[in-house]
C-alpha atoms as a PDB file:
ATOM      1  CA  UNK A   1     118.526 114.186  95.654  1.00  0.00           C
ATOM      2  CA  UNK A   2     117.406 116.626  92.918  1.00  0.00           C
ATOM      3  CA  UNK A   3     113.777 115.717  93.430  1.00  0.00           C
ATOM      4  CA  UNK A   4     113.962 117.133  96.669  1.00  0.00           C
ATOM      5  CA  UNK A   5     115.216 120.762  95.785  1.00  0.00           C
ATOM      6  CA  UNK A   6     110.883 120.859  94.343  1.00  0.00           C
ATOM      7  CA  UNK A   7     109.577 119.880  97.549  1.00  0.00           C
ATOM      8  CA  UNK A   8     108.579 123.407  98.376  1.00  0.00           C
ATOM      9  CA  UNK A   9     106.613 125.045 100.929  1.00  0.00           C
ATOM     10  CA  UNK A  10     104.036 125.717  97.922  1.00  0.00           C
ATOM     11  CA  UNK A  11     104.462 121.821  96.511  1.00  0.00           C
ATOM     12  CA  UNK A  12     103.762 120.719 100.158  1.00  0.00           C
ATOM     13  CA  UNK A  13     100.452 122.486 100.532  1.00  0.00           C
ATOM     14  CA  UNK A  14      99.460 121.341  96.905  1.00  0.00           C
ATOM     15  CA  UNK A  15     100.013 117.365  98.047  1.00  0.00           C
ATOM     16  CA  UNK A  16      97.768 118.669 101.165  1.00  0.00           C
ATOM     17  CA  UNK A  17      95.246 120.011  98.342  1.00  0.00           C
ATOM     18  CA  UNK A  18      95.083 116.423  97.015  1.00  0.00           C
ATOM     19  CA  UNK A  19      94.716 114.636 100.472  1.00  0.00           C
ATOM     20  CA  UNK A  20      91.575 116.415 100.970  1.00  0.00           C
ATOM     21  CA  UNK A  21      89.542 115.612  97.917  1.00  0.00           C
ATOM     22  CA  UNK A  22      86.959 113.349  98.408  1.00  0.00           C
ATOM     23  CA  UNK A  23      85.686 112.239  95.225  1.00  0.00           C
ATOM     24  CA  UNK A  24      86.321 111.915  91.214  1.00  0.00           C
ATOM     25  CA  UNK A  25      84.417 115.161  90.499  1.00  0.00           C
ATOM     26  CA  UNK A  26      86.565 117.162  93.262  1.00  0.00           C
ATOM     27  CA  UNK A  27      89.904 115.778  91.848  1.00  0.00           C
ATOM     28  CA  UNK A  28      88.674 116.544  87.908  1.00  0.00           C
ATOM     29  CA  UNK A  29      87.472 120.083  88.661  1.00  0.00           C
ATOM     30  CA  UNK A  30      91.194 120.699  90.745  1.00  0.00           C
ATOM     31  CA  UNK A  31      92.564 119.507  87.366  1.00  0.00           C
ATOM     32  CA  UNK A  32      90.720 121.204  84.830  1.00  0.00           C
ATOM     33  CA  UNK A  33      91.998 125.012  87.330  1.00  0.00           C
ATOM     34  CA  UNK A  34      95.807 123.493  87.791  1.00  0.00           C
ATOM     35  CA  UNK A  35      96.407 121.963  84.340  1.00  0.00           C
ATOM     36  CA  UNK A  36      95.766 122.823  80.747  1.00  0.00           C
ATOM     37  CA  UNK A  37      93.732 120.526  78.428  1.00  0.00           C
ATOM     38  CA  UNK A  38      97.096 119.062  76.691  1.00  0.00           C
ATOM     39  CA  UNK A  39      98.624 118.704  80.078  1.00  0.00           C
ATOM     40  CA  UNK A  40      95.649 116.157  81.476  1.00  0.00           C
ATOM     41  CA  UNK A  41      95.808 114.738  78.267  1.00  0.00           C
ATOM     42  CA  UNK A  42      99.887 113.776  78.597  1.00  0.00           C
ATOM     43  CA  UNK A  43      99.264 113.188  82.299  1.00  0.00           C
ATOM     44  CA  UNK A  44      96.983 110.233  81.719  1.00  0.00           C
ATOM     45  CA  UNK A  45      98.865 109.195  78.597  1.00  0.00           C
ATOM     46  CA  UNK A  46     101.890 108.661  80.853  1.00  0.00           C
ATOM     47  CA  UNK A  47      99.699 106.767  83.409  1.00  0.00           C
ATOM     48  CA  UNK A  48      98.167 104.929  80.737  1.00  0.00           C
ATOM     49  CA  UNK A  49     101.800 103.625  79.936  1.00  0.00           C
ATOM     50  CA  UNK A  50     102.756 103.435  83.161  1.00  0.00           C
ATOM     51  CA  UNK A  51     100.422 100.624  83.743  1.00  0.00           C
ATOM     52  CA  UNK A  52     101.197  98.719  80.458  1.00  0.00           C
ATOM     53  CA  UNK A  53     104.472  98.922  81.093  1.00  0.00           C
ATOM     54  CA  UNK A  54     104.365  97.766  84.350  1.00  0.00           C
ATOM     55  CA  UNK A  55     101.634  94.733  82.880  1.00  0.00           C
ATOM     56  CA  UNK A  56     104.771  93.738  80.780  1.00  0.00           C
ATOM     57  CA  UNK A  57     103.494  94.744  77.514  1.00  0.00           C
ATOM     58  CA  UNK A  58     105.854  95.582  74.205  1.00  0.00           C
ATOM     59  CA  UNK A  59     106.858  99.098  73.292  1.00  0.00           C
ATOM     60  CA  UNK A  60     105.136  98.959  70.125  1.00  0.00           C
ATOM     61  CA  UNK A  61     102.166  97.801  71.152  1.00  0.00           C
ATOM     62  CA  UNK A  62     101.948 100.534  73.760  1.00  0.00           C
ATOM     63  CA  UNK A  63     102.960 103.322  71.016  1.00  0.00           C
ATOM     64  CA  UNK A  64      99.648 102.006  68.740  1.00  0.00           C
ATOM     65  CA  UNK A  65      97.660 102.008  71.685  1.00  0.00           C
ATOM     66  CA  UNK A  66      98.177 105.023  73.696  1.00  0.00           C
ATOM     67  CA  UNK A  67      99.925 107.293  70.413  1.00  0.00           C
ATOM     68  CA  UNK A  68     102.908 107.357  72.923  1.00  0.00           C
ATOM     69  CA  UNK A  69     105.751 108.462  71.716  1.00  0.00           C
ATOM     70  CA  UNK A  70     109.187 105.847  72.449  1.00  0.00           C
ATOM     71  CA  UNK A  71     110.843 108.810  73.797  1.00  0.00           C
ATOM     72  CA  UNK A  72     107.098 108.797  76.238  1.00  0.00           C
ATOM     73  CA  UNK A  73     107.405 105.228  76.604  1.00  0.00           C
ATOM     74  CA  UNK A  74     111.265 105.560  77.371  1.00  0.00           C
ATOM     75  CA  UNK A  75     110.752 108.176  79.975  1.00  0.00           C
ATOM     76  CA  UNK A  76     107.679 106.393  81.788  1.00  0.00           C
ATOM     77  CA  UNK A  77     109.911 102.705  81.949  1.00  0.00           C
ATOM     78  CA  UNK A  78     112.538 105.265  83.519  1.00  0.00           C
ATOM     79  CA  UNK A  79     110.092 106.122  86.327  1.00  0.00           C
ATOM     80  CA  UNK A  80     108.941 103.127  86.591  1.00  0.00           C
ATOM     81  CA  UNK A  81     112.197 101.243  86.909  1.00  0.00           C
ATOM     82  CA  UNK A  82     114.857 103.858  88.625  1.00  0.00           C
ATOM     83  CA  UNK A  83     112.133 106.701  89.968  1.00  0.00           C
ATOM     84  CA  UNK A  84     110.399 106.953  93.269  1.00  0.00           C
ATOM     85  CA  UNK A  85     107.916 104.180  93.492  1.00  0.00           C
ATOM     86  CA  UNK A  86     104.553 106.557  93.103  1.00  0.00           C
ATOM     87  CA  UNK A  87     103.789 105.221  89.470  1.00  0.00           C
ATOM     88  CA  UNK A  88     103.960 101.311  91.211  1.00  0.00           C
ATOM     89  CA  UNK A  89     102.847 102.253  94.531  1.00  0.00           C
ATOM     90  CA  UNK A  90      99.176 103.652  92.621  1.00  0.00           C
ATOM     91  CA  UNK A  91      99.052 100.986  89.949  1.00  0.00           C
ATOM     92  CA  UNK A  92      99.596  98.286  93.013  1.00  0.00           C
ATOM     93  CA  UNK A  93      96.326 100.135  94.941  1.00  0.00           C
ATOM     94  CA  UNK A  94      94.458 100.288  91.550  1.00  0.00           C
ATOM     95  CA  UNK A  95      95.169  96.521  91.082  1.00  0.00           C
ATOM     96  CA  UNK A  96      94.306  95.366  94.611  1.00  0.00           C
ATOM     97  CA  UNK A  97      90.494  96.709  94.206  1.00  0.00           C
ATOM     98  CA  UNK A  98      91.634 100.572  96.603  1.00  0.00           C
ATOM     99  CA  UNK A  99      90.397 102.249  93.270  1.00  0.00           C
ATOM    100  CA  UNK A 100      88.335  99.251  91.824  1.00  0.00           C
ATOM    101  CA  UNK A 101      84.721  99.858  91.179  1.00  0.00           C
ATOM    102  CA  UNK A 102      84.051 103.888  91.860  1.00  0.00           C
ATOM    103  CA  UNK A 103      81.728 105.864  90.535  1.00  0.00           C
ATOM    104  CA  UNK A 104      82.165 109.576  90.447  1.00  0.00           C
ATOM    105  CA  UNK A 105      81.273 111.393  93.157  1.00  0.00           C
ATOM    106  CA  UNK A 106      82.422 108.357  95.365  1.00  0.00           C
ATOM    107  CA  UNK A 107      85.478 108.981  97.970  1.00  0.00           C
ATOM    108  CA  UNK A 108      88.363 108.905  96.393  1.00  0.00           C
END
């Protein structure tokens, strides 16, 4: 599988960076040193779509809410329907309360 070829030594010790965060603030300040400002922002547009998709909602009405592109959209219902589960398998723990209800600063 492709995906597998990025699965580096240096991508395996970045998932073990995420593991050990603890709460909101921790996992926004990693973000704000890995990624630029535009790349949060497309990050959580995706997720953003990722969800509505996955709520059933209308390509249209995801491109007026989020300012998703179809090509965005397109890519996201990819993932979603023919990718490798992580979009589904976070929206799933969001949904069942896992990430319900936190403040920041709370465990993530």
């Amino acid at each position: 599988m492709a995906g597998d070829r990025l699965r580096t030594a240096g991508v395996e010790r970045l998932l073990r960076a995420f593991l050990t965060l603890e709460s909101e603030d921790e996992a926004y300040a990693l973000l704000l040193d890995l990624c630029t400002v535009r790349e949060i922002r497309e990050m959580s547009q995706r997720f953003e779509v990722a969800g509505m998709l996955a709520a059933g909602e209308q390509y249209l009405k995801i491109q007026e809410s989020t300012g998703a592109s179809a090509t965005t959209i397109s890519r996201v219902s990819k993932a979603l329907n023919f990718g490798a589960d992580g979009y589904r398998e976070v929206l799933g723990k969001l949904d069942a309360g896992e990430g319900a209800g936190r403040q920041s600063g709370d465990p993530v």
